[in-house]
Protein backbone atom coordinates (compact mmCIF):
# COMPACT_ATOMS: atom_id res chain seq x y z
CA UNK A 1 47.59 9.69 22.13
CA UNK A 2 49.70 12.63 21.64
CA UNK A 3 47.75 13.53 17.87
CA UNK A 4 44.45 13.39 19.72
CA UNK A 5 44.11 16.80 19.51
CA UNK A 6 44.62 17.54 16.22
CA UNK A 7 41.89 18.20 13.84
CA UNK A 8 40.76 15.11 11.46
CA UNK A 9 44.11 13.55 13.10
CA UNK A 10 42.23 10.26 11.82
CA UNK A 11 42.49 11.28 8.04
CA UNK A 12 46.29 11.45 9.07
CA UNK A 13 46.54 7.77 10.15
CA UNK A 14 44.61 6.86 7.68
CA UNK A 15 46.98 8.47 5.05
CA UNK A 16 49.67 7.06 6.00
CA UNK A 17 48.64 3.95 6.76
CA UNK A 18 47.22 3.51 3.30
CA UNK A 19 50.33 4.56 1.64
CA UNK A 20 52.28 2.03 3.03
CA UNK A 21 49.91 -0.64 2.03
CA UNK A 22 50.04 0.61 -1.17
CA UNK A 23 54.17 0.54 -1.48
CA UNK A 24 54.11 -3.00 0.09
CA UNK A 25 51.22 -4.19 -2.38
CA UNK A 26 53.26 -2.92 -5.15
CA UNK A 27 56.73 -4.27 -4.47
CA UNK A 28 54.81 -7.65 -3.03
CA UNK A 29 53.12 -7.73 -6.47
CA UNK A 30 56.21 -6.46 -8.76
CA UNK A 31 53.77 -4.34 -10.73
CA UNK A 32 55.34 -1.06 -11.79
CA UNK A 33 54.96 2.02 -9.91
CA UNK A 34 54.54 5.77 -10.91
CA UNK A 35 54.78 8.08 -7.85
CA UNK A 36 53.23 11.43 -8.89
CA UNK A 37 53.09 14.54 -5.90
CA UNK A 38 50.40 17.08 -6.16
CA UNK A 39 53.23 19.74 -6.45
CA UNK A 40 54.10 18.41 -9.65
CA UNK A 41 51.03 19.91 -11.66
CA UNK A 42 51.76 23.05 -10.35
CA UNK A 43 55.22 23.08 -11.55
CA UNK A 44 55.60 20.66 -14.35
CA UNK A 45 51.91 20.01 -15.50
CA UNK A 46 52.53 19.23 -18.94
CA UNK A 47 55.69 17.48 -18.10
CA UNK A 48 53.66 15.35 -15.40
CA UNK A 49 50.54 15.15 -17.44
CA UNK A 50 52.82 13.58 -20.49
CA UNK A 51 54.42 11.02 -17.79
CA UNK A 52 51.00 9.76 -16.37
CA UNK A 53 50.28 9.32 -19.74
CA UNK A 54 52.86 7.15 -21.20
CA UNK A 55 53.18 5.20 -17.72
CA UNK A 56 49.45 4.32 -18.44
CA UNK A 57 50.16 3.74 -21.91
CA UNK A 58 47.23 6.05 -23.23
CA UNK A 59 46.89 8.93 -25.99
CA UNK A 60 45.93 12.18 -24.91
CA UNK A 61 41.80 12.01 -25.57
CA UNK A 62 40.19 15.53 -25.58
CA UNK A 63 40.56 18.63 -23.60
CA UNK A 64 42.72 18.39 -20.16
CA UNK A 65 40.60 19.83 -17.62
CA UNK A 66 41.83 23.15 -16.17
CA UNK A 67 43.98 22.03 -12.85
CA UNK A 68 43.25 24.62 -10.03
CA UNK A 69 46.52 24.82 -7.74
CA UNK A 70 47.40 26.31 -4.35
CA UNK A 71 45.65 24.23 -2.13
CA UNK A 72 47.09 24.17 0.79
CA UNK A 73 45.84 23.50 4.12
CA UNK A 74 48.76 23.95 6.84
CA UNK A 75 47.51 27.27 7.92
CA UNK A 76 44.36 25.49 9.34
CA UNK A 77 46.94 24.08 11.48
CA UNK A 78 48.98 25.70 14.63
CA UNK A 79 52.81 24.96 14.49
CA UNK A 80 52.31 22.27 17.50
CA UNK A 81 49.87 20.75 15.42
CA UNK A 82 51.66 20.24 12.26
CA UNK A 83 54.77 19.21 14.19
CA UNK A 84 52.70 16.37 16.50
CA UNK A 85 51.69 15.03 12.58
CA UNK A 86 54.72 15.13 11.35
CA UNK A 87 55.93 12.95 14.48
CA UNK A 88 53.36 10.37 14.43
CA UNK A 89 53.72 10.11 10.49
CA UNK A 90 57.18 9.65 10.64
CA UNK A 91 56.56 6.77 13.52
CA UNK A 92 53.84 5.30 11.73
CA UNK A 93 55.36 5.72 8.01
CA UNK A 94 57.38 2.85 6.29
CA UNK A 95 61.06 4.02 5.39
CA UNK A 96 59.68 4.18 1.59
CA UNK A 97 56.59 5.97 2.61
CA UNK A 98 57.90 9.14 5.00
CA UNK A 99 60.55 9.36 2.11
CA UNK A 100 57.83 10.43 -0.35
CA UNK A 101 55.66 12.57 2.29
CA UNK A 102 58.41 14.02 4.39
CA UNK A 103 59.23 16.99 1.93
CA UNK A 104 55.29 17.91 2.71
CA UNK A 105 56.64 19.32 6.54
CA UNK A 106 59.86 21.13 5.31
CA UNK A 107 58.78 24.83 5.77
């Protein structure tokens, strides 16, 4: 009730919601897991490019498309806003899940 009124606060739910599916899929499954954040082709592209590789067992093929960083959306956001997200993320997120997101509402 209380995200109502946030824009797209469905895309939220549905964010976190799928990421804990996905963490309790993987460790139901015992398949391995590489958790990659957006950040880290802004900072570390070849670094994280190199990882996703090898994790995936595969040879770099070709030319590695430019990647085109800075997006950010939080400023389409007032301060309530992002902090009645962060609320219902944290209440709907699995201890494994808001431990991997949570960094995305430091300011």
């Amino acid at each position: 009730e209380m995200i109502k009124d946030v824009p797209c606060y469905k895309d939220f739910i549905r964010y976190v919601l799928w990421h804990n599916a996905a963490f309790t899929t993987a460790m139901n499954m015992e398949v391995p897991v590489l958790i990659l954040h957006y950040e880290n082709y802004d900072s570390r592209f070849n670094e994280t490019t190199k990882e996703l590789l090898e994790f995936l067992e595969q040879d770099m093929v070709g030319e590695i498309p430019e990647f085109i960083t800075g997006k950010k959306y939080r400023s389409y956001y007032t301060e309530e806003q992002v902090k009645k997200v962060k609320d219902v993320m944290e209440e709907l997120a699995y201890v494994k899940t808001w431990g991997e997101i949570k960094h995305y509402f430091d300011d």
